[in-house]
Protein backbone atom coordinates (compact mmCIF):
# COMPACT_ATOMS: atom_id res chain seq x y z
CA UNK A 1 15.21 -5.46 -26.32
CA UNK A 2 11.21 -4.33 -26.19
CA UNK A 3 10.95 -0.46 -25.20
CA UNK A 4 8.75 -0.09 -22.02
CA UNK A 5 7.54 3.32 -20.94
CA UNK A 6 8.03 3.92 -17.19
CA UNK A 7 6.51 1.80 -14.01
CA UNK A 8 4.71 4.98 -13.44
CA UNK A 9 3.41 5.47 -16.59
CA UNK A 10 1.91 2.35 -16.83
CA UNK A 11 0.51 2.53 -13.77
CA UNK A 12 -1.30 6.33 -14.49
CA UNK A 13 -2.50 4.60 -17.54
CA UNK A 14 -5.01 2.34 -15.48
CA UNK A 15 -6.93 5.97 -15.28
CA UNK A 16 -8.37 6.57 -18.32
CA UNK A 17 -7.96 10.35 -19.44
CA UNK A 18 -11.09 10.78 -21.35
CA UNK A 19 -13.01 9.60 -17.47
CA UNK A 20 -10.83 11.71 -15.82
CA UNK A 21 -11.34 14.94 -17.41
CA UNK A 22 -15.02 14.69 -17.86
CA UNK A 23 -15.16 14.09 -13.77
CA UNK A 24 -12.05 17.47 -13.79
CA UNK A 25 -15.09 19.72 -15.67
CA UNK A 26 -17.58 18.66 -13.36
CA UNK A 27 -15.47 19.36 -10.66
CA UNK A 28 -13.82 22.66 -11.69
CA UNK A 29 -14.36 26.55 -9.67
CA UNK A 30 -13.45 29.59 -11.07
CA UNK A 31 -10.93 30.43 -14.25
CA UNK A 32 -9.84 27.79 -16.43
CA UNK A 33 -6.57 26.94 -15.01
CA UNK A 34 -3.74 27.86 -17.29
CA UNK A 35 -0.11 26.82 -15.77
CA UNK A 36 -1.43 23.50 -14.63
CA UNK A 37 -4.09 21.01 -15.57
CA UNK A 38 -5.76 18.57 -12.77
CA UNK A 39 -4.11 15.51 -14.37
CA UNK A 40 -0.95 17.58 -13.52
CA UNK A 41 -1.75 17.63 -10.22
CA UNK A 42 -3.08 14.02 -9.78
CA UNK A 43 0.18 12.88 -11.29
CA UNK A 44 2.06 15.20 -8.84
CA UNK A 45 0.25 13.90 -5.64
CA UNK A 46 0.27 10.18 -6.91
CA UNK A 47 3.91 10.51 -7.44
CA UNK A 48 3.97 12.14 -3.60
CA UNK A 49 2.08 8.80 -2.62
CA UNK A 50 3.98 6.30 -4.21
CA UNK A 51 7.45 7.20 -3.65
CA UNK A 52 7.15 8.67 0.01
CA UNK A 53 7.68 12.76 -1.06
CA UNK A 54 7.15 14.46 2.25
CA UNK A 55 6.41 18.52 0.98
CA UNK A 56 5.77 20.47 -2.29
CA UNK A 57 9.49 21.03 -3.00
CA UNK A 58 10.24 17.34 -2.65
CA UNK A 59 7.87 16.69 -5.17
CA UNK A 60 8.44 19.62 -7.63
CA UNK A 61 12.28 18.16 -7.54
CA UNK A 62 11.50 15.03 -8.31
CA UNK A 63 9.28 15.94 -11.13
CA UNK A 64 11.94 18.18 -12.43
CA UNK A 65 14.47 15.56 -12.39
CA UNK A 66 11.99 13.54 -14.60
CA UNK A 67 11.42 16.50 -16.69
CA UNK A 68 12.55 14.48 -20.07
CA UNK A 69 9.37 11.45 -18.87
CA UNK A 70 6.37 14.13 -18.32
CA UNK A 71 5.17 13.53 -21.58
CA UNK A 72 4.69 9.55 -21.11
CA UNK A 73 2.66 10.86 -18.00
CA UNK A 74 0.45 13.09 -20.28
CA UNK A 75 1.72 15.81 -17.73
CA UNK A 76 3.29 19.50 -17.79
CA UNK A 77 6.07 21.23 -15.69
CA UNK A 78 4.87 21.91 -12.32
CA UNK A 79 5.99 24.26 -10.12
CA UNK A 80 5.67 24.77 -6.20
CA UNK A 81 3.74 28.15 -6.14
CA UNK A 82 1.57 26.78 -8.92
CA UNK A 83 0.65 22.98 -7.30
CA UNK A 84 0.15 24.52 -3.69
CA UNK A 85 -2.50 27.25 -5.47
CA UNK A 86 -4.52 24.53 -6.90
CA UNK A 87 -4.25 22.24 -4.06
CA UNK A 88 -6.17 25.01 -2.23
CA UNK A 89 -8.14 26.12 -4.51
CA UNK A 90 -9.72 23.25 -6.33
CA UNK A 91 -12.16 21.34 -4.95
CA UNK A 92 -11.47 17.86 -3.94
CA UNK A 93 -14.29 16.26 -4.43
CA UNK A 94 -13.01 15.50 -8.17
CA UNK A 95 -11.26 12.98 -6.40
CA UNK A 96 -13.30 11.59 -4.30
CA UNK A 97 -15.81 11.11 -7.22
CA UNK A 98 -12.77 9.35 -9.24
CA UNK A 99 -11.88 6.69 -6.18
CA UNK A 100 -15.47 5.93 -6.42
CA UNK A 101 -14.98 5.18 -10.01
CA UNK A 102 -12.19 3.09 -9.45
CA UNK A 103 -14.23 1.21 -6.46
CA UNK A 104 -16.56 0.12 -9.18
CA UNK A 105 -14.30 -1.75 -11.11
CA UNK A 106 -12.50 -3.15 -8.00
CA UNK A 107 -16.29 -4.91 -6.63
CA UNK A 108 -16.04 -6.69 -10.08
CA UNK A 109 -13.03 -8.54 -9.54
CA UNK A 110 -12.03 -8.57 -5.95
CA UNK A 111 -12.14 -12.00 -4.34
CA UNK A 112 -14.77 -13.37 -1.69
CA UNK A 113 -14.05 -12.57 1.79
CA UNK A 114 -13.45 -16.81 2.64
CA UNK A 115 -16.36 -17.53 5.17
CA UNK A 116 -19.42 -20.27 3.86
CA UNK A 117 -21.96 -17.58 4.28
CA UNK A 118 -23.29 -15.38 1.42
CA UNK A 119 -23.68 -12.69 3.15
CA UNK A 120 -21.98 -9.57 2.34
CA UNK A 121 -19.38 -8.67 5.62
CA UNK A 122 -18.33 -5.28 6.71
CA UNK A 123 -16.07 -3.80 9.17
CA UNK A 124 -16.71 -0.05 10.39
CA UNK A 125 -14.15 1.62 12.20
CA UNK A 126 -12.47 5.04 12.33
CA UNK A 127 -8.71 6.19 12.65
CA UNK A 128 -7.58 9.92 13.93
CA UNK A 129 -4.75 11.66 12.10
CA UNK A 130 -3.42 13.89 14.51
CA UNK A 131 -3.02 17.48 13.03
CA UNK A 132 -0.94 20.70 14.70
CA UNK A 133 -3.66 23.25 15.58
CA UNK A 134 -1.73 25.90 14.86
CA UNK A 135 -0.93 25.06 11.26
CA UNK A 136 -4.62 23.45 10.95
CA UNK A 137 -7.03 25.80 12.76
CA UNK A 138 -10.24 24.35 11.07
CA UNK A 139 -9.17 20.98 12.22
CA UNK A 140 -10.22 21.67 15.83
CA UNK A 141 -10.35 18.45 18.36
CA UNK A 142 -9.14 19.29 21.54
CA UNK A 143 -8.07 22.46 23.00
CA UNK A 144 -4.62 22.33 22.22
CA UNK A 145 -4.47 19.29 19.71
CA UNK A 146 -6.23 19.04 15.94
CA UNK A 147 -6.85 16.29 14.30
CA UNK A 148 -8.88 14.71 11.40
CA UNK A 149 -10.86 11.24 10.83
CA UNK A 150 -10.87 8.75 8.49
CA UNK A 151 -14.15 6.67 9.22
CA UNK A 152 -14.17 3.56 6.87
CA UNK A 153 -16.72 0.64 5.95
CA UNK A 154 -14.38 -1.88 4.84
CA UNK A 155 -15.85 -4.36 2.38
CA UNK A 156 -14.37 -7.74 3.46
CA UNK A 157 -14.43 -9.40 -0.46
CA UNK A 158 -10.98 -7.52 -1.34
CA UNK A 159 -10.44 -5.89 1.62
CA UNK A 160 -11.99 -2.69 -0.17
CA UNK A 161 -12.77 0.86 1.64
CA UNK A 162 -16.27 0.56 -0.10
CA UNK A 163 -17.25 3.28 2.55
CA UNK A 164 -15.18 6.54 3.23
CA UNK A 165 -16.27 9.79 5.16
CA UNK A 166 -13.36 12.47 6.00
CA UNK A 167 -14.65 14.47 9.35
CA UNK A 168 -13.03 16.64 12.14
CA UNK A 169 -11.78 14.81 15.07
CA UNK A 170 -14.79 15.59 16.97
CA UNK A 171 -17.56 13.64 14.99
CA UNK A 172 -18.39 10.72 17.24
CA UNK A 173 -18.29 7.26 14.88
CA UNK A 174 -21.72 6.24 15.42
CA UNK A 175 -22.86 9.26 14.00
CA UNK A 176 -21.37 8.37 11.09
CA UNK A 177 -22.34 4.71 11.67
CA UNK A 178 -26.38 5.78 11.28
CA UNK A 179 -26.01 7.57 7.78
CA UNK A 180 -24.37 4.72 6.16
CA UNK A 181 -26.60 2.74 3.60
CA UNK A 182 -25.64 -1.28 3.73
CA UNK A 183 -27.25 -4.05 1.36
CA UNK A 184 -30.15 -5.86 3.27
CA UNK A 185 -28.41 -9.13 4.66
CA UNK A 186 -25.07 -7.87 5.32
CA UNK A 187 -22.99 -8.64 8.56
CA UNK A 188 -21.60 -5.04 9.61
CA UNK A 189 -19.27 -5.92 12.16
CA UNK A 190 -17.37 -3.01 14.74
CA UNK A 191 -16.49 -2.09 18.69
CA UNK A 192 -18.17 -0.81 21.53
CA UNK A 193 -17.84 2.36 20.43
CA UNK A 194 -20.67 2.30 17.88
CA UNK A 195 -23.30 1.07 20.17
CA UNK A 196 -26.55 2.44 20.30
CA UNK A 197 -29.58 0.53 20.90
CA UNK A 198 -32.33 2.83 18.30
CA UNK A 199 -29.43 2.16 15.46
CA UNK A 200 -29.15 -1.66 16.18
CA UNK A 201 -33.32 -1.69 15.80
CA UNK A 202 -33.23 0.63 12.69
CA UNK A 203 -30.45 -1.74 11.45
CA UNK A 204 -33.08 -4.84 12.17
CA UNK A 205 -35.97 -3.25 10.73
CA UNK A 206 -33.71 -2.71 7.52
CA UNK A 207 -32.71 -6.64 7.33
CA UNK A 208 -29.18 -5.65 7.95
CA UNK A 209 -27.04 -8.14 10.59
CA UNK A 210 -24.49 -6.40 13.38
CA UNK A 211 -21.75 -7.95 15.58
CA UNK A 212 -20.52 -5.87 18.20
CA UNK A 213 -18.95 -6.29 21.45
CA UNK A 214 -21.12 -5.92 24.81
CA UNK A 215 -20.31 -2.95 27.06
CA UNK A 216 -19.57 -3.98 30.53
CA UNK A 217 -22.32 -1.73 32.16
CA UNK A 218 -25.14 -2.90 29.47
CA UNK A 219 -28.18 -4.37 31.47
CA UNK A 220 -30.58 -6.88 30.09
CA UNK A 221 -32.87 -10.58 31.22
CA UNK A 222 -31.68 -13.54 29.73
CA UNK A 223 -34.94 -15.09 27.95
CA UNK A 224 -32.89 -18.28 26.68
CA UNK A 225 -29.86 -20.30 26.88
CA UNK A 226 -28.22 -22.94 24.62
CA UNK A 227 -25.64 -24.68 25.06
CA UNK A 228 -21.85 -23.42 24.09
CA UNK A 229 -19.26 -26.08 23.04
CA UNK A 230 -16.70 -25.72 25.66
CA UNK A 231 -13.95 -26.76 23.42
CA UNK A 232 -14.38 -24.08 20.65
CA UNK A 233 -13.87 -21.43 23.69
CA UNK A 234 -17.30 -20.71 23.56
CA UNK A 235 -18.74 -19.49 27.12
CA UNK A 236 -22.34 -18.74 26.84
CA UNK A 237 -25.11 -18.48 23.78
CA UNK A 238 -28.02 -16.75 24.87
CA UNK A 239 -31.23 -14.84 23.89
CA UNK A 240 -31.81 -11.81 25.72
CA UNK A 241 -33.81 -8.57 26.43
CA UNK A 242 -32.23 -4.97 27.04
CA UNK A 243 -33.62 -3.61 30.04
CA UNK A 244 -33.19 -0.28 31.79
CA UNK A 245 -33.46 3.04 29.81
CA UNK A 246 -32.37 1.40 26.31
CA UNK A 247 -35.39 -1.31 26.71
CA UNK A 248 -37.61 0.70 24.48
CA UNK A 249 -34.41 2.12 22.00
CA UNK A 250 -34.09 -1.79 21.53
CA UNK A 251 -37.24 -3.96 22.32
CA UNK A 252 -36.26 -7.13 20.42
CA UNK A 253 -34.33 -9.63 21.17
CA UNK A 254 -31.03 -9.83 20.75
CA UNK A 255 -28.00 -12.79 21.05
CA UNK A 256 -25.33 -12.81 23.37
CA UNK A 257 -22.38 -14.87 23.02
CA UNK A 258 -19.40 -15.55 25.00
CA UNK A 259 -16.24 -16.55 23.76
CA UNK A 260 -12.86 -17.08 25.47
CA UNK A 261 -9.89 -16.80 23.11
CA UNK A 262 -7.08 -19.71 23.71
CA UNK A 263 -4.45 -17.88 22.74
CA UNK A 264 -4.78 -14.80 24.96
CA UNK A 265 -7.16 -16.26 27.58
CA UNK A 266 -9.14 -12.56 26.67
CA UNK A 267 -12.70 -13.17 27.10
CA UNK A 268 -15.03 -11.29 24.70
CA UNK A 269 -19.12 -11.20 24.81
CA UNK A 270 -20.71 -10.52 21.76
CA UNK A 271 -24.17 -9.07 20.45
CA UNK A 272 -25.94 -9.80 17.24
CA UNK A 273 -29.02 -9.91 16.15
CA UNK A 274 -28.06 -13.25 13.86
CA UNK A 275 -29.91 -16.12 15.05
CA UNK A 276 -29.34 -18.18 12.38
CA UNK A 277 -25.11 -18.57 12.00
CA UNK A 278 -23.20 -20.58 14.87
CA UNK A 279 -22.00 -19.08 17.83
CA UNK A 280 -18.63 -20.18 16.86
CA UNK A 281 -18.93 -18.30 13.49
CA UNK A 282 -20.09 -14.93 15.40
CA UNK A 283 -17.06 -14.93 17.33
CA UNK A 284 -14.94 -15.26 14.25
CA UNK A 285 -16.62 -13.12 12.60
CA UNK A 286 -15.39 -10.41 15.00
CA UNK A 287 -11.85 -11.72 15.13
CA UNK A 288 -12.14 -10.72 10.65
CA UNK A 289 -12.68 -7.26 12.21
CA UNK A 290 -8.55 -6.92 12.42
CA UNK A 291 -8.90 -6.54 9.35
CA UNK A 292 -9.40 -2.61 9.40
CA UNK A 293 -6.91 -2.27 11.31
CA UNK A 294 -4.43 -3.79 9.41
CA UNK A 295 -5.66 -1.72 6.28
CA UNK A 296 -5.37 1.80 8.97
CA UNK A 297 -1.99 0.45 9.47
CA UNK A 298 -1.46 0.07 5.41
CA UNK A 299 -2.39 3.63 4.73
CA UNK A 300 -0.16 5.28 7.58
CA UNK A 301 2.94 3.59 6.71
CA UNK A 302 2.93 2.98 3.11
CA UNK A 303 0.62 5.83 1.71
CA UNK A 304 1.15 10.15 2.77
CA UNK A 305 -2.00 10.52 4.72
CA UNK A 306 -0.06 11.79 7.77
CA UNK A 307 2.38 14.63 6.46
CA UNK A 308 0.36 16.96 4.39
CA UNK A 309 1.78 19.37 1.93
CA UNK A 310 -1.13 21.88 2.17
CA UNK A 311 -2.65 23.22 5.19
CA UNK A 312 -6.07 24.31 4.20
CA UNK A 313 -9.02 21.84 4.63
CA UNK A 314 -9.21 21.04 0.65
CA UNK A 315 -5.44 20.34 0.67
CA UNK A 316 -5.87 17.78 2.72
CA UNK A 317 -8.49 16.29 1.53
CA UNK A 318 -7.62 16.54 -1.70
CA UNK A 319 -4.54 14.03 -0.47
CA UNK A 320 -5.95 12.12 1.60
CA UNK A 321 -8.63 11.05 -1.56
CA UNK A 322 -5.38 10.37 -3.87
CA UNK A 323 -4.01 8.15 -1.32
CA UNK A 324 -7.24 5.83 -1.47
CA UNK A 325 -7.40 6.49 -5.07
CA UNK A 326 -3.72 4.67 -5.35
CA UNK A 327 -4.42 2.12 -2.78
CA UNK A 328 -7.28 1.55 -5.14
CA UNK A 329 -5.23 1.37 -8.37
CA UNK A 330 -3.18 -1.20 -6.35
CA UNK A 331 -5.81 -3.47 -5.17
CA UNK A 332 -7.27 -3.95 -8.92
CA UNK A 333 -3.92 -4.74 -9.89
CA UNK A 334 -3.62 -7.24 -7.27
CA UNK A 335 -7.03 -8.34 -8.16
CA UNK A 336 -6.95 -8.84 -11.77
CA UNK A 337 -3.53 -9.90 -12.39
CA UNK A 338 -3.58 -12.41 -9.59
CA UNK A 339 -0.59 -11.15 -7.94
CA UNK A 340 1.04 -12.87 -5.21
CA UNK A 341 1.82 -10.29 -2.75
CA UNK A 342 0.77 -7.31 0.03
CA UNK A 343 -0.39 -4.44 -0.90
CA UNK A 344 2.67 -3.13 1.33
CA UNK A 345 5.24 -5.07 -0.73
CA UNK A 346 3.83 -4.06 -3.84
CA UNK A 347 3.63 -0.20 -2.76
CA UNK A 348 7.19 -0.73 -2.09
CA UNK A 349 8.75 -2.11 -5.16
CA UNK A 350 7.05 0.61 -6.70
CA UNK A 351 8.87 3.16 -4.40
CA UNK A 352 12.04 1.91 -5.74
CA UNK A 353 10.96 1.13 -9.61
CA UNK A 354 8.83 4.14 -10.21
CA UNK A 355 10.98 5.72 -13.19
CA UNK A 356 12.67 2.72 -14.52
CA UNK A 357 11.78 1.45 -17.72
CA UNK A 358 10.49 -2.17 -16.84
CA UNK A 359 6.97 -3.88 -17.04
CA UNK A 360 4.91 -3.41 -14.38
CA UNK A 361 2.96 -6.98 -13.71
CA UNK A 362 6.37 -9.00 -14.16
CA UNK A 363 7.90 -6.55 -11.87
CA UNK A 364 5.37 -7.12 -8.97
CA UNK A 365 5.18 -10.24 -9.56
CA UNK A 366 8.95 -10.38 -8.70
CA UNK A 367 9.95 -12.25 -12.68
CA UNK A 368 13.35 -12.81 -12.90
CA UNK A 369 14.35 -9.70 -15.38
CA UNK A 370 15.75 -12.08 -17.80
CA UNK A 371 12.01 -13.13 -18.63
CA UNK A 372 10.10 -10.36 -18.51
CA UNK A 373 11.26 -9.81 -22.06
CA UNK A 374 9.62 -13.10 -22.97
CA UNK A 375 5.86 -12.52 -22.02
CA UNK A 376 3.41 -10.17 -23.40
CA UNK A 377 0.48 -9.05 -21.11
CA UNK A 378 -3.06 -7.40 -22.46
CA UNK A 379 -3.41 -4.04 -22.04
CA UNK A 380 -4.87 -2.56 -18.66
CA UNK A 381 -7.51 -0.58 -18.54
CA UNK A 382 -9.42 0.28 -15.28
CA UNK A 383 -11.75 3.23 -16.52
């Protein structure tokens, strides 16, 4: 029978060491840590993120229990005191800087997002983790309520969070909208709530393409119609002006589109300043734009990014950048291997395989165990 080391040591071996502690000195404040190294701690919060482990004693126990495995992890003994000290105390952005690592190699081998146009297609979107004020005072959003944001640009070849900004609640999404740097000729697609008519020109004058819904009390002149083909739900394809107090935030022209879905009956109006796709595509374009949401939805339910087991600012983010680092890992597994399955199905079978002794590809794959004896795979390495 072939020896395997542990589903979760083969997955922390996607990370190469030698990467990851160049990126730890860069990213290091004060003393050199003694009890615990950062690999100790990345291994700690990716076990909290891929088995569910809801607080710092959870995790310390379940590390403990795997006490005899630490060294196929490369890791030390952890304790509580120790983890939650350098949770707070080291900065986070060591792993920010390592998901954008790991982005890298995921842009080489994620698949094309499926429409006929070149273009490169992004959805931007933001989702609010609700916080308790009194645990998280820095995190202030209401007057009684704190909360965090999550504001994503999610590159549509692989589904990949190619853009990520943590914020407080407060920070309004366009504003986070106008800093973001897209490839000229990209399709950056989002809702009503990122309208504003000087970013839609800056984004023109830049080469870059938008779709966004209309809001109901926009004002404009219609300059042109063509016609819409009834039968593909499409309502209206027009050219027009913006009028009122956002004519000279916006002074060219723009395309409105109207499209009536036949499965709801919902009628949408779109604006874009993409003359040259159909009207049709435009609308489905914006229907792609689900696809944040489902990835929001991913990260909630399958990933800890809404229990936190610190409760300073750099705790949090310090998790919250480990959870897209392991949705990362995932998606290049996914990627390269060619595996048949959700990123949700695969986070599960780890949940449940993490310490056992089996190959990793054959298990996500879902080979009989019988084979997976039978078939060698190449080494992975991401890093």
């Amino acid at each position: 029978m072939a020896h395997h080391n542990t589903v979760f040591s083969q997955l922390l071996k996607l990370v190469s060491r030698h990467e990851f502690e160049t990126l730890a000195k860069q990213h290091h404040e004060g003393q050199k840590l003694r009890k615990m190294s950062r690999w100790s701690q990345f291994v700690a919060l990716s076990l909290a993120q891929l088995s569910g482990r809801s607080s710092l004693r959870d995790i310390v126990s379940n590390l403990s229990a795997q006490a005899a495995r630490l060294y196929h992890l490369g890791a030390g003994n952890v304790t509580r005191s120790t983890l939650s000290r350098v949770n707070e105390s080291q900065p986070y952005t060591l792993y920010e800087a390592l998901f954008h690592k790991l982005l890298s190699r995921c842009h080489g081998v994620a698949p094309k997002h499926g429409f006929r146009f070149g273009n490169k297609l992004y959805s931007l979107d933001s989702t609010t983790i609700d916080l308790c004020l009194s645990v998280f005072p820095w995190a202030k959003f209401r007057r009684a309520k704190g909360a965090v944001k999550v504001h994503v640009g999610l590159d549509h070849d692989g589904l990949l969070p190619s853009f990520v900004s943590i914020t407080d609640g407060k920070k309004h999404d366009v504003t986070i909208g106008r800093v973001l740097e897209f490839p000229a000729d990209s399709i950056v697609v989002m809702d009503r709530a990122y309208t504003d008519y000087s970013w839609f020109n800056a984004l023109n004058d830049k080469g870059i393409f938008f779709v966004i819904r209309q809001k109901r009390n926009a004002t404009y002149r219609i300059v042109e119609r063509r016609d819409a083909i009834k039968s593909k739900g499409l309502t209206c394809d027009q050219t027009i002006l913006i009028t009122g107090a956002n004519a000279k935030s916006c002074p060219g022209p723009l395309r409105r589109i109207g499209f009536r879905d036949p499965e709801t009956g919902k009628h949408y109006v779109f604006l874009t300043n993409n003359f040259h796709l159909a009207a049709k595509t435009i609308a489905d374009i914006y229907k792609s734009r689900w696809q944040i949401e489902l990835f929001f939805k991913c990260i909630k339910q399958n990933l800890k990014i809404k229990s936190f087991v610190g409760t300073s600012k750099n705790a949090v983010m310090t998790q919250i950048w480990i959870a897209m680092c392991a949705y990362l890992l995932l998606a290049w597994i996914k990627f390269s291997s060619q595996i048949d399955r959700s990123l949700q199905q695969m986070i599960r079978l780890l949940q449940l395989n993490l310490f056992e002794r089996r190959e990793l590809l054959p298990l996500l794959r879902g080979d009989p165990p019988e084979q997976m004896n039978n078939v060698n795979h190449p080494q992975l390495c991401l890093l």
